[in-house]
Protein backbone atom coordinates (compact mmCIF):
# COMPACT_ATOMS: atom_id res chain seq x y z
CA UNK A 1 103.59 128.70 120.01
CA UNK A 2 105.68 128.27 116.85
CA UNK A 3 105.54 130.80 113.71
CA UNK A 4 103.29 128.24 112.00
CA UNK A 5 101.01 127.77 114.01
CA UNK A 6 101.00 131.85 115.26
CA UNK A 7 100.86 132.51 111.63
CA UNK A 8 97.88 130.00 110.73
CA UNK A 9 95.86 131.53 113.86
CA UNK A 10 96.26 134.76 112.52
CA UNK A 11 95.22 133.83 109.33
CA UNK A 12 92.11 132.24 110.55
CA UNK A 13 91.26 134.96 112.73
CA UNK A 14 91.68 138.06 110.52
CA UNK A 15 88.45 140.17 109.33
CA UNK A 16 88.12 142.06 106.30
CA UNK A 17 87.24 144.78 108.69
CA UNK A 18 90.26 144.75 110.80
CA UNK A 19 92.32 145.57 107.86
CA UNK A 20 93.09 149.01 107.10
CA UNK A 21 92.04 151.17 104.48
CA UNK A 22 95.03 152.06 102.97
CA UNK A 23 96.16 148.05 102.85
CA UNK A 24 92.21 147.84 101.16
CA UNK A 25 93.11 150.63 98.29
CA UNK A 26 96.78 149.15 97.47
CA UNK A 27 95.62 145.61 97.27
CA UNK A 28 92.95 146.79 94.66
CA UNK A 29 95.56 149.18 92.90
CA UNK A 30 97.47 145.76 92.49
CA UNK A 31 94.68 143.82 91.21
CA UNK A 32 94.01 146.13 88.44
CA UNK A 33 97.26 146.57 86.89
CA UNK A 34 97.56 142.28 87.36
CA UNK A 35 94.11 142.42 85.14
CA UNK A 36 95.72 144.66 82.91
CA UNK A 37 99.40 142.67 82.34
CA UNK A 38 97.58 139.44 82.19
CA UNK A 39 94.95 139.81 79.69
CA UNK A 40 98.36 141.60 77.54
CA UNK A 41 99.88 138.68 78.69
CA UNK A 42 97.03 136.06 76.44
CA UNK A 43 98.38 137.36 73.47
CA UNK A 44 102.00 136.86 73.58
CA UNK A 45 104.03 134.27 72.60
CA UNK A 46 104.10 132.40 76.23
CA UNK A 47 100.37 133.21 76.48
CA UNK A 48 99.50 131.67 73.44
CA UNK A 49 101.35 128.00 74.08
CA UNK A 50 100.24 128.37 78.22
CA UNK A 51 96.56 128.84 76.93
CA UNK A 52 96.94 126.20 74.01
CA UNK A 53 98.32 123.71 77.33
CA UNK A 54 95.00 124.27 78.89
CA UNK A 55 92.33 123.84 76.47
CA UNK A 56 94.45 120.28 75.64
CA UNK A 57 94.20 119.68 79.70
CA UNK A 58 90.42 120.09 80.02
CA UNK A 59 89.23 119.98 83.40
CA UNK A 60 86.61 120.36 85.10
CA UNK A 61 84.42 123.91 84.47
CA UNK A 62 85.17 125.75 87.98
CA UNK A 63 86.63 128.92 87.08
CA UNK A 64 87.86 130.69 84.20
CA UNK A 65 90.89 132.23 82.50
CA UNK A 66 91.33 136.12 81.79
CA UNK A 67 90.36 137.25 78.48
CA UNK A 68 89.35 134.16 77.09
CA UNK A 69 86.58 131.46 77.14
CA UNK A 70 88.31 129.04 78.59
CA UNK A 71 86.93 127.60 81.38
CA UNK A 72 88.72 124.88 83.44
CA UNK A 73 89.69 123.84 87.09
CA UNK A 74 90.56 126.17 89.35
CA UNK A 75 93.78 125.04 89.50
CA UNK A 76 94.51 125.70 86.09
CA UNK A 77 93.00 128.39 85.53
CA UNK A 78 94.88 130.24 88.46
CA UNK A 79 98.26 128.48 86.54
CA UNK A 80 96.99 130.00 83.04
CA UNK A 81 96.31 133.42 84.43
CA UNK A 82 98.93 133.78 86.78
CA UNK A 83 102.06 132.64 84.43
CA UNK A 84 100.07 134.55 81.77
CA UNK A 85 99.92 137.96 84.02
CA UNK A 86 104.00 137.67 84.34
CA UNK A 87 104.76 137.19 80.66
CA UNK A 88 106.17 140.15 79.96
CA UNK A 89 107.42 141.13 83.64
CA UNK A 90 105.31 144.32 83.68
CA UNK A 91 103.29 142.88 87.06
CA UNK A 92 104.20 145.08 89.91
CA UNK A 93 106.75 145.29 92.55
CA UNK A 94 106.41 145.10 96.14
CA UNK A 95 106.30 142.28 99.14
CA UNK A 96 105.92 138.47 98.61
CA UNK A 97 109.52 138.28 97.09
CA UNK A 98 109.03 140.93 94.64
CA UNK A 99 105.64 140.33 92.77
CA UNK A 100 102.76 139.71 94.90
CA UNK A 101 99.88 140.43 92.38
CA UNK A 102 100.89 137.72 90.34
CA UNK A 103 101.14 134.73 92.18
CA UNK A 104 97.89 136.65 94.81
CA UNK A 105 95.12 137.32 92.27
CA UNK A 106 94.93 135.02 89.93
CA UNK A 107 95.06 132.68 93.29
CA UNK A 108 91.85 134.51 95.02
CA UNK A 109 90.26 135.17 91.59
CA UNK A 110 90.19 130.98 90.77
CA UNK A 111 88.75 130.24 93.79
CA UNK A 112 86.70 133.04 94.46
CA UNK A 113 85.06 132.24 90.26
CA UNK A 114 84.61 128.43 91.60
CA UNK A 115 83.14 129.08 95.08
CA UNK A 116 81.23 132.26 94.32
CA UNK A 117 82.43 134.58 96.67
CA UNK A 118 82.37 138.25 97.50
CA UNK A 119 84.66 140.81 97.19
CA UNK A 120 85.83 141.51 100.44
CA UNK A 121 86.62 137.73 101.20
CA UNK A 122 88.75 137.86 98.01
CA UNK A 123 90.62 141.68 99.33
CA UNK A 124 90.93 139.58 102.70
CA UNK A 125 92.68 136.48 101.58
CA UNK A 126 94.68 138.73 98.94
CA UNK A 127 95.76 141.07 101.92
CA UNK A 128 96.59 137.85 104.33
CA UNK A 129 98.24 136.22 101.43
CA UNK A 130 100.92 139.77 100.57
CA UNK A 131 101.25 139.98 104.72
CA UNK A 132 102.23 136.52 104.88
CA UNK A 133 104.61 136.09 101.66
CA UNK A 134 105.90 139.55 103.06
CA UNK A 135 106.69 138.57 106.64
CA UNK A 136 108.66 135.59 105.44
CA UNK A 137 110.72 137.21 102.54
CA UNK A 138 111.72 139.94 105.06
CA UNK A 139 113.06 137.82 107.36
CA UNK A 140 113.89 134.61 105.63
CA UNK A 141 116.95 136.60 103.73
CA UNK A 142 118.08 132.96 101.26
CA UNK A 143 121.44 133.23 100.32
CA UNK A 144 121.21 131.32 97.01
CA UNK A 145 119.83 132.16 94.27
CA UNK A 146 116.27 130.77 94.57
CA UNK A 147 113.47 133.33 92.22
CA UNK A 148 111.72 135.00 96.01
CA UNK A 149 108.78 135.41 94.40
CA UNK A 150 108.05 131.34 93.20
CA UNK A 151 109.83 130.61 97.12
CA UNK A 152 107.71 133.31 99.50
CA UNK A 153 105.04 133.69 97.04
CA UNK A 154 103.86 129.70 97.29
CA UNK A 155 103.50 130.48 101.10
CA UNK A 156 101.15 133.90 100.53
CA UNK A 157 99.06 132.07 97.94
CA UNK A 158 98.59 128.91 99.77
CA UNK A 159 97.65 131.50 103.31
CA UNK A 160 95.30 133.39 100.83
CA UNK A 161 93.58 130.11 99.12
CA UNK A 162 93.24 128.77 102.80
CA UNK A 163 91.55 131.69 104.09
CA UNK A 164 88.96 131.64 100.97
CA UNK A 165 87.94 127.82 101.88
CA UNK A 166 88.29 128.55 105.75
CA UNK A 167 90.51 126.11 106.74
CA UNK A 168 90.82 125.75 110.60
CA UNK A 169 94.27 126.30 112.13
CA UNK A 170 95.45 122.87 112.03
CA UNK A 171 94.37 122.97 108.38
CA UNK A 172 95.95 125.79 107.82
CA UNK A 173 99.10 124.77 109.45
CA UNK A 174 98.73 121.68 106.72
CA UNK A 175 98.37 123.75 103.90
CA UNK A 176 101.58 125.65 104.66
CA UNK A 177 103.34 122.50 105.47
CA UNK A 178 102.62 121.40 101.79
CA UNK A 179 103.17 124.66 100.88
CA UNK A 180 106.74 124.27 101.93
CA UNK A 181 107.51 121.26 99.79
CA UNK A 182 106.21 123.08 96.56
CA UNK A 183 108.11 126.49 97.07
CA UNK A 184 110.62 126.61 94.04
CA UNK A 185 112.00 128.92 91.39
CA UNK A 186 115.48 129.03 89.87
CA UNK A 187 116.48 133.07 89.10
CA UNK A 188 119.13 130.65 86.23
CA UNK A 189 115.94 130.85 83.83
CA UNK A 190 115.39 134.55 84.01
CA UNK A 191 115.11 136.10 80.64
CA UNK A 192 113.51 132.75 79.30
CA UNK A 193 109.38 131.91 79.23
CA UNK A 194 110.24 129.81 82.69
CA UNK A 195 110.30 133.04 84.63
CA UNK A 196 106.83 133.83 84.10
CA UNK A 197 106.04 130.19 84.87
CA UNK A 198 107.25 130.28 88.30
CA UNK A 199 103.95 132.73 89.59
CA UNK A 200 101.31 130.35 87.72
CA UNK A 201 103.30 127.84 89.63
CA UNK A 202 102.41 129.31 92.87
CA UNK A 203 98.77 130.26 92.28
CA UNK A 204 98.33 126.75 91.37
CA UNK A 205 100.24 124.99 94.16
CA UNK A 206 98.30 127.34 96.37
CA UNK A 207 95.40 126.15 95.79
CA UNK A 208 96.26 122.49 95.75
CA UNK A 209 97.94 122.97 98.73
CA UNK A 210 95.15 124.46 100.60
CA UNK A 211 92.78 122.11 99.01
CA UNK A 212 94.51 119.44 100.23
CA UNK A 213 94.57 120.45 103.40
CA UNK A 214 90.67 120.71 103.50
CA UNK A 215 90.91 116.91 102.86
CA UNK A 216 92.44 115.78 105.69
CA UNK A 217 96.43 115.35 103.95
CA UNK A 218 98.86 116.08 106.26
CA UNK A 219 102.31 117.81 106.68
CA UNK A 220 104.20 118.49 109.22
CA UNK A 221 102.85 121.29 111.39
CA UNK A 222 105.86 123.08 112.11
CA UNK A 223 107.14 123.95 108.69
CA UNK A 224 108.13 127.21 108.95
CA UNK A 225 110.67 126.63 112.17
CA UNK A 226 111.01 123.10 112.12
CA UNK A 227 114.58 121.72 111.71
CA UNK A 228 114.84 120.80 107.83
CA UNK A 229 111.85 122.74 107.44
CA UNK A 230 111.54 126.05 105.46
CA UNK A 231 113.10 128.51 106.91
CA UNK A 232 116.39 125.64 107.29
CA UNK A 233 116.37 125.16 104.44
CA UNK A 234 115.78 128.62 102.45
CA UNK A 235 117.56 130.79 105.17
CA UNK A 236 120.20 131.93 105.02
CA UNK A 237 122.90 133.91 107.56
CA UNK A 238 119.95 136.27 108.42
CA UNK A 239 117.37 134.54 108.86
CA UNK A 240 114.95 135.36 111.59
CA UNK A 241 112.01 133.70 112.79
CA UNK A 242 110.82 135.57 115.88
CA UNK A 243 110.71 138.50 113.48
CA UNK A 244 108.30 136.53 111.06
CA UNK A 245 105.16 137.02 113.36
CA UNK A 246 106.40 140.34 115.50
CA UNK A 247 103.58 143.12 115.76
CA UNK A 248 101.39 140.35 113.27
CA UNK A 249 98.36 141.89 112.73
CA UNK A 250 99.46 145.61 114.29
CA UNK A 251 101.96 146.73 111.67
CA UNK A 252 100.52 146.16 107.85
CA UNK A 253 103.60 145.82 105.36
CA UNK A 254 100.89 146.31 102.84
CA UNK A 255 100.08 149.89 104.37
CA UNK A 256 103.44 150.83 105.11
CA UNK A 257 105.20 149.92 102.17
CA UNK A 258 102.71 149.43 99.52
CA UNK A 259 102.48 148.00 96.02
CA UNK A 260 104.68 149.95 93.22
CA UNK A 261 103.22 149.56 89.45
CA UNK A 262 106.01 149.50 87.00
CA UNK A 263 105.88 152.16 84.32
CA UNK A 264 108.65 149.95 82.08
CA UNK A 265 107.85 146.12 81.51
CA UNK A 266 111.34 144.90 82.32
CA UNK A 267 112.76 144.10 85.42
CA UNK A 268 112.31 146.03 88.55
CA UNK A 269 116.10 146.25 88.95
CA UNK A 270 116.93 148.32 85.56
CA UNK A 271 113.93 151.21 86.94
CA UNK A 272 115.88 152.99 89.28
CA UNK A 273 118.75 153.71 86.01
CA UNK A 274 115.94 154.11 83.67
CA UNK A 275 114.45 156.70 85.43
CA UNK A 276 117.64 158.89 86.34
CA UNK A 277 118.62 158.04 82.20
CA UNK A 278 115.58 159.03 81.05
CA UNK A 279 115.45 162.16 82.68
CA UNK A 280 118.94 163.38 82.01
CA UNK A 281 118.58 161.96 78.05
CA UNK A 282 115.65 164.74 78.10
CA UNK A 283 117.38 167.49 80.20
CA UNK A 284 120.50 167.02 78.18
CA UNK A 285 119.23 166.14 74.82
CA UNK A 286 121.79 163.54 74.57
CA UNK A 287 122.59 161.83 71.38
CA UNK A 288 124.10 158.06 70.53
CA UNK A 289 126.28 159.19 68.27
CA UNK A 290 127.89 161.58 70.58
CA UNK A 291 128.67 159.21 73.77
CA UNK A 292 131.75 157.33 73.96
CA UNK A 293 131.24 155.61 76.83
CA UNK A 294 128.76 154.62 79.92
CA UNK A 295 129.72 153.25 83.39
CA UNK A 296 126.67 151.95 85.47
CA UNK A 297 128.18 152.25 88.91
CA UNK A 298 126.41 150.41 91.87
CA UNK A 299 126.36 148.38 95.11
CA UNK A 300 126.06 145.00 93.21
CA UNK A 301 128.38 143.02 91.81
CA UNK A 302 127.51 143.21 88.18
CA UNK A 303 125.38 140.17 86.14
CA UNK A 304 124.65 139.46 89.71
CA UNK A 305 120.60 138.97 91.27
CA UNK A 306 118.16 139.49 88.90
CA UNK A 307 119.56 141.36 86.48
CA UNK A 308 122.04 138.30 85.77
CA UNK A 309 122.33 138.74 82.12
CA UNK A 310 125.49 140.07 80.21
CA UNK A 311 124.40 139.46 76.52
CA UNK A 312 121.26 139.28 74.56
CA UNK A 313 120.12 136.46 71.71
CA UNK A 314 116.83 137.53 72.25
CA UNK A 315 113.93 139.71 73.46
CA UNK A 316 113.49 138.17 76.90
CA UNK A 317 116.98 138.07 77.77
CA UNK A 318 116.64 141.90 77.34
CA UNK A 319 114.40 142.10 80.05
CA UNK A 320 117.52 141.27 83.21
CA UNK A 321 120.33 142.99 81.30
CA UNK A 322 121.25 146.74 82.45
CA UNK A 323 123.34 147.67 79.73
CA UNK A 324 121.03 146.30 76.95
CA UNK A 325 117.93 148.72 79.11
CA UNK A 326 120.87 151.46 78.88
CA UNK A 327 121.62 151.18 75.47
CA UNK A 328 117.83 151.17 74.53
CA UNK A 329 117.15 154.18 76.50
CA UNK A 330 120.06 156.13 74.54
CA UNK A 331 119.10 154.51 71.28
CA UNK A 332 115.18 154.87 71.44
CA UNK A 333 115.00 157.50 73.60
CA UNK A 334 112.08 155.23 75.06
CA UNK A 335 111.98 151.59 76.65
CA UNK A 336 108.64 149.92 75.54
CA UNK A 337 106.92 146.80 74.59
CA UNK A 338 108.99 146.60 71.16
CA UNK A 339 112.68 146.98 73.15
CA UNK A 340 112.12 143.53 73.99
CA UNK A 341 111.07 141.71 71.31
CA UNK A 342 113.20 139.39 68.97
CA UNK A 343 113.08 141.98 66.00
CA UNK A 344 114.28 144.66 67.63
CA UNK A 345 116.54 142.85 69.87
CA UNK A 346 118.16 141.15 66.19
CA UNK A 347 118.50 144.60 64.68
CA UNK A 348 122.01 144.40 66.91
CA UNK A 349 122.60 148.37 67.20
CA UNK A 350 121.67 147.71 70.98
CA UNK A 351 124.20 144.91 71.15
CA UNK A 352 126.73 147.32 69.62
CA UNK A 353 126.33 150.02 71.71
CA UNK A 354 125.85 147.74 74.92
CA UNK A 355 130.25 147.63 74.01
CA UNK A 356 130.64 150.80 75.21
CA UNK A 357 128.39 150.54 78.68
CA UNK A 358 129.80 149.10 81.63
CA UNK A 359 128.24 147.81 85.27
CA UNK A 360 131.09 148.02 88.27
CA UNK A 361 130.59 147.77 91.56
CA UNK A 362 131.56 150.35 93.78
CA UNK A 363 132.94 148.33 97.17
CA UNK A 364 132.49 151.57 99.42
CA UNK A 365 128.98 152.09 98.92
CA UNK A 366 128.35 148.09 99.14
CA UNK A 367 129.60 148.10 102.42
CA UNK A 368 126.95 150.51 103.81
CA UNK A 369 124.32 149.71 101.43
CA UNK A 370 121.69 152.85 102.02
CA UNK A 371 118.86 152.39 100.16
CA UNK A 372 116.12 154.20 98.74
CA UNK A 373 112.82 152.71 97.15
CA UNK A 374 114.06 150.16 94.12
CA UNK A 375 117.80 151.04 94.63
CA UNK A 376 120.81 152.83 95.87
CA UNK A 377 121.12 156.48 96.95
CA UNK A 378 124.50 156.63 95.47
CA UNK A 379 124.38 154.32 92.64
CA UNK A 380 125.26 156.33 89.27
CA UNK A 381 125.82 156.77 85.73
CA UNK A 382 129.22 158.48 84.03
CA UNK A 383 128.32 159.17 81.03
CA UNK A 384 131.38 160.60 78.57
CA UNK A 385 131.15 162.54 75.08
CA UNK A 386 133.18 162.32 72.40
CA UNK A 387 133.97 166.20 73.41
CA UNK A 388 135.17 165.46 76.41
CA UNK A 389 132.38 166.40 78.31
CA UNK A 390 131.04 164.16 81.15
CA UNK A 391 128.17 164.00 82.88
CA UNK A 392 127.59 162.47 86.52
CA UNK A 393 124.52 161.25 87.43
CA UNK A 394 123.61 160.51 90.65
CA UNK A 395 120.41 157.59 90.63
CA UNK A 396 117.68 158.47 92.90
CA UNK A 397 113.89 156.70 93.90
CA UNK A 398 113.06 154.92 90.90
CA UNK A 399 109.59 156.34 89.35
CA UNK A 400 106.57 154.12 89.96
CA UNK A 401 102.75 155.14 88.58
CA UNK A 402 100.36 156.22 90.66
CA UNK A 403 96.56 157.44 90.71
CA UNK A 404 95.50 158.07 86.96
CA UNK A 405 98.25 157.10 85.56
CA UNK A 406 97.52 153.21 86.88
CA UNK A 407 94.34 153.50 84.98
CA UNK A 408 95.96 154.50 81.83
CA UNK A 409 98.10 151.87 81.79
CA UNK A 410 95.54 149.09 82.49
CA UNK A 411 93.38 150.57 79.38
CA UNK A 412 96.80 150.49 77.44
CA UNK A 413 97.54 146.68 78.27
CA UNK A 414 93.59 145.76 77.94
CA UNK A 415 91.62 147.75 75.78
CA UNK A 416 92.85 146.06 72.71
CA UNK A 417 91.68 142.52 73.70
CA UNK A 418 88.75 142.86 75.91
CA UNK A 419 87.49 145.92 74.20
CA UNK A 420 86.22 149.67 75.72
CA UNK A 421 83.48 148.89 77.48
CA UNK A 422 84.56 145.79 79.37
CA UNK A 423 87.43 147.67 80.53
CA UNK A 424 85.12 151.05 81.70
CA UNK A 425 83.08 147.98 83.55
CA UNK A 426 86.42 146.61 84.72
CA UNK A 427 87.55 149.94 85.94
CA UNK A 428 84.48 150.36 88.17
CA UNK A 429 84.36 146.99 89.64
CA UNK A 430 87.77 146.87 90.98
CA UNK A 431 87.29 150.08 92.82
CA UNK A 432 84.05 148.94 94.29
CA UNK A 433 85.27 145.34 94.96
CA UNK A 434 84.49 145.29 98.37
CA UNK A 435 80.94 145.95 96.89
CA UNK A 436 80.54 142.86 94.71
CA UNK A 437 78.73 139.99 96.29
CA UNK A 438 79.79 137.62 94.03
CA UNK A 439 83.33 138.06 92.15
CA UNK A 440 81.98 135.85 89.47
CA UNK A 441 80.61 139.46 88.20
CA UNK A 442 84.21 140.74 87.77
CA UNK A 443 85.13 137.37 85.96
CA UNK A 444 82.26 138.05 83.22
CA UNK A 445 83.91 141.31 82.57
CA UNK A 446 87.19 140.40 82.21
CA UNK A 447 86.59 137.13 79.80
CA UNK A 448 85.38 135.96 76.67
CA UNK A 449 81.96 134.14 77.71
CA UNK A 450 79.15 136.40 75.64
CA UNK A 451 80.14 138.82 72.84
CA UNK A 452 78.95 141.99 74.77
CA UNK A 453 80.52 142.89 78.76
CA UNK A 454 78.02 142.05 81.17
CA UNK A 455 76.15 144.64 82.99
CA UNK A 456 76.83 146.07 86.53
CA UNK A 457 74.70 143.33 88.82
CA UNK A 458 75.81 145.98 91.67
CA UNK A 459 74.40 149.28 90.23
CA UNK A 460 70.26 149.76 89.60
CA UNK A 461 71.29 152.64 87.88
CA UNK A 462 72.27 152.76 84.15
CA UNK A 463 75.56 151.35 82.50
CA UNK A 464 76.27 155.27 81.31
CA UNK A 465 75.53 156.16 85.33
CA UNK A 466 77.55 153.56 86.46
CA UNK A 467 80.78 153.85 84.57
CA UNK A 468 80.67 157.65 84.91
């Protein structure tokens, strides 16, 4: 049996209750904060023209896009939301090429708002969907510079979307044959509004793909191992397909590794320096004024992966370019929202100082590579004052929120648009999601249908009971 077809068993086979808790509680963590950066995401300038798009598209009524009243096909309305959820690269981190709530929810949510189903079949197909993306981009290893998240990420959504209109294997093994022909993203248009366009991408080919599928269109069944297939096509040295389905089903990546919510919206690559700068800015109360020079020193070659930007025009561009992240730290004492707009990217102070911060590679620690959690255990700052003093900073885990502080920042990227009390309602109904019978419930909190948020179908008890 080939990976395919081993992978589309699985995926047919798998129960929400053979999936383990912990997988159950990440997945949801992950959903949340998606809720949070995509509703955010409606109101900037990406969100505005990707929502303008779909009211001139029409379509037919099936499902609905987040924090508006738009509704339109599922397909486009898991485009809108999930290209709207990216916008300002504050999604989170973790398996499926880097953002798996992105291109996952705003799959599961469409077709789960269309076909009216319950919570745990959407927690399922999301939880397939990360495994799958997961297994792949762990083992795939491309060697160009494809985005991983638009390239594994087509492959989780279309395994999630496939689950939610249980496909049988050899549909399945369709799907993610079509799948295979959709899967791009070019990492060349990071720090432009294409970026973000790459996950609604996915969510949307997902669905077609699975939809498809359910129709009878065929692919070829082997995609994944075939010669000229996927994995011969976006593999590279490393590549290793046995790997791809070993211990599927025993070993969760989702439970071991987890989802990691990202406390900066800006690249996941700048976090690990942010959080070692941050800290030592504090400790040391450094000034601007006073520092003559940084050097970023790392296992990468510099303006190389994701952070492949050397000078900023503009806000975006800010967003994959470790010295301007540096120099905004130093500057701001802060990195926010406003570092990566156009005003305060024109100001130029940022620019200016960026003269004085290098990124160099250090060979020695490329060659054995050790890593920690979003970086390099001996990646480091130098950091000299005009006094002559220097201080060495060694980079450690990069921070990541957790528990409360998730919360918080899902009422900070919400609360303005959809209000209070349909983010309380929110709130409760992703942590009982495996509760809700119908997810259409969650969909009438989180958009515009009715002036007021719709009441808790799943509580008998008060609204003041059931947000407590």
């Amino acid at each position: 049996m080939g990976a395919t077809e081993t992978l589309a068993r699985w995926i047919v086979a798998t129960k929400y209750e053979e999936i383990p808790a912990k997988a159950i509680e990440q997945a949801k963590k992950s959903i949340l904060d998606y809720i949070g950066t995509a509703t955010y995401g409606t109101n900037t300038q990406l969100g505005k023209i990707i929502l303008e798009f779909t009211r001139e598209q029409g379509g037919n009524p099936q499902a609905r896009v987040i924090a508006t009243n738009i509704r339109t096909s599922s397909t486009a309305a898991a485009f809108a939301n999930g290209t709207a959820g990216h916008a300002e690269d504050f999604d989170d981190l973790g398996g499926v090429g880097g953002h798996p709530a992105t291109v996952l929810t705003p799959t599961v949510l469409a077709l789960a708002d269309e076909l009216h189903l319950s919570g745990r079949d959407v927690i399922t197909a999301w939880v397939i969907g990360y495994e799958i993306g997961t297994r792949l981009s762990a083992n795939i290893h491309t060697d160009r510079d494809w985005h991983p998240t638009a390239i594994y990420g087509t492959m989780g959504a279309t395994a999630a979307a496939s689950k939610l209109l249980k496909l049988d294997v050899q549909s399945t093994r369709m799907a993610l044959g079509i799948a295979g022909s959709e899967a791009a993203g070019l990492r060349r248009n990071f720090g432009t509004m294409t970026k973000p366009f790459h996950p609604g991408q996915v969510a949307r080919n997902g669905i077609i793909a699975a939809k498809l599928a359910a129709k009878g269109f065929t692919s070829d069944p082997d995609i994944i191992e075939g010669r000229q297939g996927y994995a011969d096509n976006f593999g590279g040295a490393k590549c290793n397909i046995p790997a791809v389905t070993q211990f599927l089903g025993k070993v969760y990546f989702l439970e071991e590794e987890g989802t990691r919510i990202k406390p900066w919206p800006c690249c996941g690559g700048n976090h690990q320096t942010l959080t070692g700068l941050l800290a030592l800015l504090k400790e040391k109360k450094l000034k601007a004024d006073d520092i003559e020079s940084v050097e970023h020193i790392g296992p990468r070659i510099p303006c190389t992966g994701a952070l492949l930007r050397d000078s900023v025009t503009q806000g975006l561009e800010g967003k994959f370019t470790l010295a301007y992240n540096i120099s905004a730290a130093i500057i701001d004492g802060k990195v926010d929202y406003e570092t990566f707009t156009d005003k305060r990217a024109a100001k130029g102070d940022l620019q200016t100082f960026m003269k004085r911060v290098t990124v160099s590679r250090n060979n020695d620690v490329a060659l054995r590579r050790p890593h920690i959690a979003d970086g390099n255990q001996e990646a480091r700052l130098v950091i000299k004052m005009r006094n002559g003093v220097v201080h060495n900073q060694v980079l450690g885990t990069a921070y990541h929120l957790t528990g409360n502080e998730v919360v918080d920042k899902f009422r900070l990227n919400a609360e303005a648009t959809l209000g209070r009390e349909r983010v309380a309602l929110t709130i409760t109904l992703v942590q009982r999601l495996e509760k809700l019978k119908d997810v259409a419930e969650l969909m009438d909190a989180v958009t515009m249908d009715g002036k007021k948020a719709p009441a808790s179908k799943t509580q008998s008890s008060t609204r003041e009971k059931a947000l407590a």
